[in-house]
C-alpha atoms as a PDB file:
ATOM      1  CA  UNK A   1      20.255  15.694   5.102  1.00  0.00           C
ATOM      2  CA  UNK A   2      16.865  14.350   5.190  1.00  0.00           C
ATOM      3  CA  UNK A   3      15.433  13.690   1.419  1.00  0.00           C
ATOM      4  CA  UNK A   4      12.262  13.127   0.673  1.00  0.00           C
ATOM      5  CA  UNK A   5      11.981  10.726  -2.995  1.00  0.00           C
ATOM      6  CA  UNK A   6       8.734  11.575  -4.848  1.00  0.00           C
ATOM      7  CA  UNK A   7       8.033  10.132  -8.280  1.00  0.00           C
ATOM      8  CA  UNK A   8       7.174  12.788 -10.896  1.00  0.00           C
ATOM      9  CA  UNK A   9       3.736  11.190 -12.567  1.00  0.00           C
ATOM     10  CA  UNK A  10       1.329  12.556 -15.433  1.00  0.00           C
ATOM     11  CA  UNK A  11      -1.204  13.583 -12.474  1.00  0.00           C
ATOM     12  CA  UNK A  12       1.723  14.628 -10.502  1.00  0.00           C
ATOM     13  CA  UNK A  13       4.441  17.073 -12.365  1.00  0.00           C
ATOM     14  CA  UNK A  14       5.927  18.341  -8.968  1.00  0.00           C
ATOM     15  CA  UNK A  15       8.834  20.425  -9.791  1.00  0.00           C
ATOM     16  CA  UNK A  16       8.916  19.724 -13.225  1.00  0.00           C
ATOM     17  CA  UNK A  17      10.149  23.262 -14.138  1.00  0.00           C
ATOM     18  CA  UNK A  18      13.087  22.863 -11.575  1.00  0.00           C
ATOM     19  CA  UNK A  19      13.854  19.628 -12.816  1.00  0.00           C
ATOM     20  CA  UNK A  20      14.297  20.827 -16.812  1.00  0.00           C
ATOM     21  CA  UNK A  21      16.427  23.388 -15.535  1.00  0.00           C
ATOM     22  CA  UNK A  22      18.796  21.274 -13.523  1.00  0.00           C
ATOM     23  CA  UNK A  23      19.143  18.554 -16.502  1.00  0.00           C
ATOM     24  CA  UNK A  24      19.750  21.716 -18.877  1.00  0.00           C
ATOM     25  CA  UNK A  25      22.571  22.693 -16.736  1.00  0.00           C
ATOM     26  CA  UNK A  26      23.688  19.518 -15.891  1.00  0.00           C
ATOM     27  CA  UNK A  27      24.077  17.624 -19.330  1.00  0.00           C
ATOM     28  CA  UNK A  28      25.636  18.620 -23.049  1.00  0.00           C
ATOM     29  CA  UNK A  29      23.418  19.626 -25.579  1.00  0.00           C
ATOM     30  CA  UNK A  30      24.678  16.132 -27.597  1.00  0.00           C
ATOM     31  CA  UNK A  31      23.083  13.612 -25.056  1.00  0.00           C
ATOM     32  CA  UNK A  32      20.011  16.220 -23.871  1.00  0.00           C
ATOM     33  CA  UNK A  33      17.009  14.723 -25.248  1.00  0.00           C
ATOM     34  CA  UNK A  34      13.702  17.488 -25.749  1.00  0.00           C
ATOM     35  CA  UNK A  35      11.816  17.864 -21.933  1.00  0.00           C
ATOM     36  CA  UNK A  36       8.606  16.200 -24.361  1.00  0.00           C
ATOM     37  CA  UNK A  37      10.547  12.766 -23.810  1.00  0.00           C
ATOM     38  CA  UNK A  38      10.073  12.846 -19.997  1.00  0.00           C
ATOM     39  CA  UNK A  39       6.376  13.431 -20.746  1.00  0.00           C
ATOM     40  CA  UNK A  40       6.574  10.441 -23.103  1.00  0.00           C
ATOM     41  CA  UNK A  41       8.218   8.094 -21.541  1.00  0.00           C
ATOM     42  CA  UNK A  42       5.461   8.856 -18.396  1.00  0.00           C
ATOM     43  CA  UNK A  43       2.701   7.708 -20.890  1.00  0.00           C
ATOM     44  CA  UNK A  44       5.106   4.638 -22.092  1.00  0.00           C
ATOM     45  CA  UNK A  45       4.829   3.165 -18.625  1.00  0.00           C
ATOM     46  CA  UNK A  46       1.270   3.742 -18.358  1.00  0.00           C
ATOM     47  CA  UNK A  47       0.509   1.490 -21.181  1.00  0.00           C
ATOM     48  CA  UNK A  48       3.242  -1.388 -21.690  1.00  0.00           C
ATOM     49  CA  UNK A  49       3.187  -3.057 -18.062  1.00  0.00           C
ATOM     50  CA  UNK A  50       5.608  -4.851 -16.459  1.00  0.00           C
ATOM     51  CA  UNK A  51       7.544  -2.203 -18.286  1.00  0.00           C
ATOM     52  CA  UNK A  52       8.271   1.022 -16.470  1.00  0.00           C
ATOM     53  CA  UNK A  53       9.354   4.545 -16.213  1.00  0.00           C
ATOM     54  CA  UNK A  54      10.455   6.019 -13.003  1.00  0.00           C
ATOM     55  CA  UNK A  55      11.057  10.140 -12.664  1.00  0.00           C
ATOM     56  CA  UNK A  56      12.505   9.904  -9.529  1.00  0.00           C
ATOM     57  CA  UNK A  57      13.294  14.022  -7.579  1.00  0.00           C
ATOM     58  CA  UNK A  58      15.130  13.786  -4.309  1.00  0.00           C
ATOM     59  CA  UNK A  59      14.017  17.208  -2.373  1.00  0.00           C
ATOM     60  CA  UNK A  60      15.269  18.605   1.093  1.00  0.00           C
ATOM     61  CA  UNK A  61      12.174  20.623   2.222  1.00  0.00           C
ATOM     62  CA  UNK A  62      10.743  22.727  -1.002  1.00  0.00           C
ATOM     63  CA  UNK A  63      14.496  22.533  -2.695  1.00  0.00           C
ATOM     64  CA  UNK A  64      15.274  20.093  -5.524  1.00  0.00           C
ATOM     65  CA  UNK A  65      18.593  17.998  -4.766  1.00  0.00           C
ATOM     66  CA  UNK A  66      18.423  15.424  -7.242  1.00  0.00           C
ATOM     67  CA  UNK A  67      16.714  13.587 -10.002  1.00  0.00           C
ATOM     68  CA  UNK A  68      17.182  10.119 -11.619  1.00  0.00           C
ATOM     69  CA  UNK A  69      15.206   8.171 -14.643  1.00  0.00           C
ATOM     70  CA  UNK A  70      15.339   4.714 -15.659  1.00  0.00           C
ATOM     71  CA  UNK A  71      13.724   2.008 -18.073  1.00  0.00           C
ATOM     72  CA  UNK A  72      12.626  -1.571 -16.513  1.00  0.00           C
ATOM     73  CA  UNK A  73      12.462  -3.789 -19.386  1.00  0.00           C
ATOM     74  CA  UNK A  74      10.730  -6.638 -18.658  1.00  0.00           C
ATOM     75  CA  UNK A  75      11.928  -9.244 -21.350  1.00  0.00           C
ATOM     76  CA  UNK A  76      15.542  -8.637 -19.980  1.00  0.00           C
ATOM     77  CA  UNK A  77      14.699  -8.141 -16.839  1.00  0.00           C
ATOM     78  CA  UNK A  78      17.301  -5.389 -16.693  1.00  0.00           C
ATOM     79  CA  UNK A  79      17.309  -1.570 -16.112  1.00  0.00           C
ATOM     80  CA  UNK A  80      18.180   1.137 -17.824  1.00  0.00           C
ATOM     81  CA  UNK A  81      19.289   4.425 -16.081  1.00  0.00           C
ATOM     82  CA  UNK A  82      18.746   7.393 -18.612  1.00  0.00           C
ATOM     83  CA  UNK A  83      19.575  10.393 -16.382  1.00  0.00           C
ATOM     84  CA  UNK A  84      21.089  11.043 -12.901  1.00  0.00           C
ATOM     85  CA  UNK A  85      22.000  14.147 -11.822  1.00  0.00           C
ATOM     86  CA  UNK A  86      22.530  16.347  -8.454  1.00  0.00           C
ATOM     87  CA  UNK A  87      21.742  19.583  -7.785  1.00  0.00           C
ATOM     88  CA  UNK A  88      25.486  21.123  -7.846  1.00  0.00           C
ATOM     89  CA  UNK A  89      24.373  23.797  -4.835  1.00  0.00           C
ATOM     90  CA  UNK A  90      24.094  20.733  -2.824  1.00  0.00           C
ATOM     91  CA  UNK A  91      26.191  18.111  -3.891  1.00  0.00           C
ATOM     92  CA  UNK A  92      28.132  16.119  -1.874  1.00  0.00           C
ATOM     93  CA  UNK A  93      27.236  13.839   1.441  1.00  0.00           C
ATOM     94  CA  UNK A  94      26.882  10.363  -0.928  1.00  0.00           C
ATOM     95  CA  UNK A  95      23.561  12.654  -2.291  1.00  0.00           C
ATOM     96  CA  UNK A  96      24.425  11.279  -5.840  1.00  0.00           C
ATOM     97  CA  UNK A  97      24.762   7.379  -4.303  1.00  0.00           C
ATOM     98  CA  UNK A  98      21.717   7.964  -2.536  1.00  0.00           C
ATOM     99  CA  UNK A  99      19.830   8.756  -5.696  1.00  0.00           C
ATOM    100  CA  UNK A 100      21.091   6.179  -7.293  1.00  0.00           C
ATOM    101  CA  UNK A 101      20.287   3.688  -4.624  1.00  0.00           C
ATOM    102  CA  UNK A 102      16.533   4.709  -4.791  1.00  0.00           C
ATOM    103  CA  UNK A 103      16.224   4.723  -8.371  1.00  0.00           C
ATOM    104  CA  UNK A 104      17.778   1.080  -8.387  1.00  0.00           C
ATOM    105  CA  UNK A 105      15.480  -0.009  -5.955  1.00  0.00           C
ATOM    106  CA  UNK A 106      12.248   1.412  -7.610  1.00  0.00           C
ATOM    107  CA  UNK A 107      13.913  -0.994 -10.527  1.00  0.00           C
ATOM    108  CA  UNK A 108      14.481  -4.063  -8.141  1.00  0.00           C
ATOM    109  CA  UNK A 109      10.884  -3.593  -7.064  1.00  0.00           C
ATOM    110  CA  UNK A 110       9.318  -3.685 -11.182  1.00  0.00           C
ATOM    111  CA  UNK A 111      11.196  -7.148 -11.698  1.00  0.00           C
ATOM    112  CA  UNK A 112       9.478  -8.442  -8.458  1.00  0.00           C
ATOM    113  CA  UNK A 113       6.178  -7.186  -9.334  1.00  0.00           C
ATOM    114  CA  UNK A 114       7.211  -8.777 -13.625  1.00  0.00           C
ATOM    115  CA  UNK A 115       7.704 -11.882 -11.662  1.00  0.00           C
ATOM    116  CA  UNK A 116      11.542 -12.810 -11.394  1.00  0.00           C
ATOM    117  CA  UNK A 117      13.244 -13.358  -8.177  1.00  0.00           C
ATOM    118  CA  UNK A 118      15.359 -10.229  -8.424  1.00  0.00           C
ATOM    119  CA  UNK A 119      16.804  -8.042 -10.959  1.00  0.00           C
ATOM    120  CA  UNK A 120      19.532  -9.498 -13.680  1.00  0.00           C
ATOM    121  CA  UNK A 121      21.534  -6.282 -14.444  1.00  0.00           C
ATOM    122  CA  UNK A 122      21.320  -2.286 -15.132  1.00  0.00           C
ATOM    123  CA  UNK A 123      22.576  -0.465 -17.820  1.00  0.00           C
ATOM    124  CA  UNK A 124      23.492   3.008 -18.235  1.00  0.00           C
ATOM    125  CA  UNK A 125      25.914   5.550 -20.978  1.00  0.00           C
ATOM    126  CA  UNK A 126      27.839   8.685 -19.617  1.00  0.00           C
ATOM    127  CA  UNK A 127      29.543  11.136 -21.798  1.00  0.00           C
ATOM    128  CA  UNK A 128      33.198  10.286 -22.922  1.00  0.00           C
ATOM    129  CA  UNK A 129      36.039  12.620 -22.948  1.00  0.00           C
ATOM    130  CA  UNK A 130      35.455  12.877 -26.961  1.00  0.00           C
ATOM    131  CA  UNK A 131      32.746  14.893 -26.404  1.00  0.00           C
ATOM    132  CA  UNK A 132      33.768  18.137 -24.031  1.00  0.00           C
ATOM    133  CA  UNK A 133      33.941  20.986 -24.582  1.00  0.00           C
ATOM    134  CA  UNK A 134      35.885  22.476 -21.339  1.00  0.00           C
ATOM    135  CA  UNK A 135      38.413  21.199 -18.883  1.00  0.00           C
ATOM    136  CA  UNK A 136      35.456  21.466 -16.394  1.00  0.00           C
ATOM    137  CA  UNK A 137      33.570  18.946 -18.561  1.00  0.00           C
ATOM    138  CA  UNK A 138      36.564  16.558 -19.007  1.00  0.00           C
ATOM    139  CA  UNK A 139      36.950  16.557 -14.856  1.00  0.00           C
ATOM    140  CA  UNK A 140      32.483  15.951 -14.501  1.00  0.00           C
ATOM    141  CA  UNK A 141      33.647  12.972 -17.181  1.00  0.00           C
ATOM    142  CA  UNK A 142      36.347  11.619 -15.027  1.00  0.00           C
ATOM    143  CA  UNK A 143      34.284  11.892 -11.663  1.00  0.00           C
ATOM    144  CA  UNK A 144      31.169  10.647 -13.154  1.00  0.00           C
ATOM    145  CA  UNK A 145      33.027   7.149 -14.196  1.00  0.00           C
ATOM    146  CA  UNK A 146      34.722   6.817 -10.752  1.00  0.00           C
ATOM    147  CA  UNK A 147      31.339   7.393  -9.282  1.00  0.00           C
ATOM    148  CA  UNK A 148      29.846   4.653 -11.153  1.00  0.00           C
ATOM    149  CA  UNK A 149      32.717   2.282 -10.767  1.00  0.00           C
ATOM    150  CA  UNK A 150      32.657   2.712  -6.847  1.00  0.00           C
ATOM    151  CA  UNK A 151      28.400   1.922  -7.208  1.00  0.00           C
ATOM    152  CA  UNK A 152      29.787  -0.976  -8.821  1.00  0.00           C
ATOM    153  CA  UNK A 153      28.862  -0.457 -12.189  1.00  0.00           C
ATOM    154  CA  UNK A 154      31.482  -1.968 -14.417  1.00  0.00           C
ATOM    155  CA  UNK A 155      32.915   0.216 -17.489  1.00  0.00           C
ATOM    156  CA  UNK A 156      32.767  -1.684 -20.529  1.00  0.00           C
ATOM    157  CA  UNK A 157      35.607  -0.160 -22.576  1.00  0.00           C
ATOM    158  CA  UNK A 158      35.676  -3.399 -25.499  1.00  0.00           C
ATOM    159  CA  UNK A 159      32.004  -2.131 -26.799  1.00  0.00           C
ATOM    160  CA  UNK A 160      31.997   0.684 -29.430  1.00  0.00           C
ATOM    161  CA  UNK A 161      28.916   2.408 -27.699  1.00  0.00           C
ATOM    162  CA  UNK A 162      27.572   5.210 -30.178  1.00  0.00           C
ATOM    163  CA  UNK A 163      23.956   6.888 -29.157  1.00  0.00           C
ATOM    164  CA  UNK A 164      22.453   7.562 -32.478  1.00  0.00           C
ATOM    165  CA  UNK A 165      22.272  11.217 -32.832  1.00  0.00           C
ATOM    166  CA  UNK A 166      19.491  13.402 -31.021  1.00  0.00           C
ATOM    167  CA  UNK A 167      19.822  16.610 -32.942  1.00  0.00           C
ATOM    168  CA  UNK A 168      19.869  16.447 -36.931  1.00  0.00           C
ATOM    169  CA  UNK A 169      23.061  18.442 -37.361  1.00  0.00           C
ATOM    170  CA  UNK A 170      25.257  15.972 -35.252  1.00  0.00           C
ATOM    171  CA  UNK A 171      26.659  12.950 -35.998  1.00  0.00           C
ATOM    172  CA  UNK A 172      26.354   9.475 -33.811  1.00  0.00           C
ATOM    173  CA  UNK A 173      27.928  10.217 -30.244  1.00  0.00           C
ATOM    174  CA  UNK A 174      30.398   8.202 -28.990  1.00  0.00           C
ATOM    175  CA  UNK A 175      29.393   7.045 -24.993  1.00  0.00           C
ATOM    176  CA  UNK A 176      30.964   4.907 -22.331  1.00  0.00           C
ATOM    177  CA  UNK A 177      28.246   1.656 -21.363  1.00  0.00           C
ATOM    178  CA  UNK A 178      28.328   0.906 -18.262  1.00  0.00           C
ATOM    179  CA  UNK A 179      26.653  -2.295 -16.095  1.00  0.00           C
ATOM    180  CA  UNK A 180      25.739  -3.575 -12.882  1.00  0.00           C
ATOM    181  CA  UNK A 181      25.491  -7.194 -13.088  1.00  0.00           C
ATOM    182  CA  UNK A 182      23.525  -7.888 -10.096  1.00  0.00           C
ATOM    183  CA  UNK A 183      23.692 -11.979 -11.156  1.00  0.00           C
ATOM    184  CA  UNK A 184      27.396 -11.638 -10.935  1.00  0.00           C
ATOM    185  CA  UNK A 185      27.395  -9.199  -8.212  1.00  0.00           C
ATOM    186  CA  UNK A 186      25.206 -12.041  -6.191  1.00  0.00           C
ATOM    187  CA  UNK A 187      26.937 -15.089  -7.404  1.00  0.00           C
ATOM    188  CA  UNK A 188      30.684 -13.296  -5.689  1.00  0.00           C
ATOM    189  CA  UNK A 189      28.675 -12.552  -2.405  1.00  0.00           C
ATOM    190  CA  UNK A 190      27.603 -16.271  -2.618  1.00  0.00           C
ATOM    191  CA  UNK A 191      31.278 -17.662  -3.725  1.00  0.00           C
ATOM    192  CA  UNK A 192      32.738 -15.668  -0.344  1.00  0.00           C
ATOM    193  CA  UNK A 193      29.910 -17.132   1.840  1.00  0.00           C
ATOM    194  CA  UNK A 194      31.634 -20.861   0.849  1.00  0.00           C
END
């Protein structure tokens, strides 16, 4: 599978309808923000540099196999991964880990340009089992965390994460936080070198 990673821009809204329709498919109504945020957050990066915004779309000729988007925060120096998600006609072949892997390095690459030596961590939520509504959804829950875990991203199940609500007639949602500490991750690469 040869995928070809093009960054969805203001001047460039490349498969923008596609896109919608796999995050409407591929995430609960409780943690699906309105499509206007993608436009938003395109703006945001526009005008608060070293801060960024990357709409990242993995396609195999004309079809859509993946999408990713993600935060750089440049006080933290840390990433924030808001969406990831595979095209489920597709899936499979480490698509989801490539993905990932691109959208990480797009965030690697806005700490070098902020100035640091590297990046310090990324963050990111996924659903819990709380919030299901099918057996289906319960197994995506299950599958999702292993995923992350073997990207090493490290569940952290001692923080209460709640995502303050993003429809008026729910209540906060409860989410599993998730984070790559790339300090840590480089300090035990180090430690084995000794």
């Amino acid at each position: 599978m040869t995928i070809q990673w093009v960054e969805i821009s203001e001047d460039n809204l490349i498969n923008l309808e596609n896109v919608m329709e796999l995050y409407d498919q591929a995430f609960p109504i409780e943690v699906r923000e309105p499509h206007s945020v993608f436009l938003q957050s395109l703006q945001y990066a526009k005008t608060r540099r070293p801060n960024n915004y990357h709409f990242l779309i993995g396609l195999e000729g004309d079809q859509l196999v993946s999408f990713a988007t993600g935060h750089y925060f440049a006080d933290v120096n840390s990433g924030f991964i808001v969406y990831i998600a595979t095209n489920p006609l597709v899936r499979s072949n480490g698509l989801g880990t490539k993905t990932l892997a691109e959208l990480e390095d797009l965030l690697f690459k806005d700490a070098i340009s902020a100035g640091n030596s590297s990046l310090k961590a990324i963050f990111l939520e996924t659903e819990t089992e709380d919030i299901v509504h099918t057996e289906e959804e319960k197994q995506d829950c299950i599958k999702r965390d292993r995923f992350f875990a073997r990207n090493n991203y490290k569940k952290y199940e001692e923080i209460k994460y709640l995502q303050p609500s993003l429809h008026n007639e729910v209540e906060d949602i409860p989410l599993n936080l998730f984070i790559k500490n790339l300090d840590m991750i480089k300090q035990s690469k180090e430690d084995k070198k000794l």
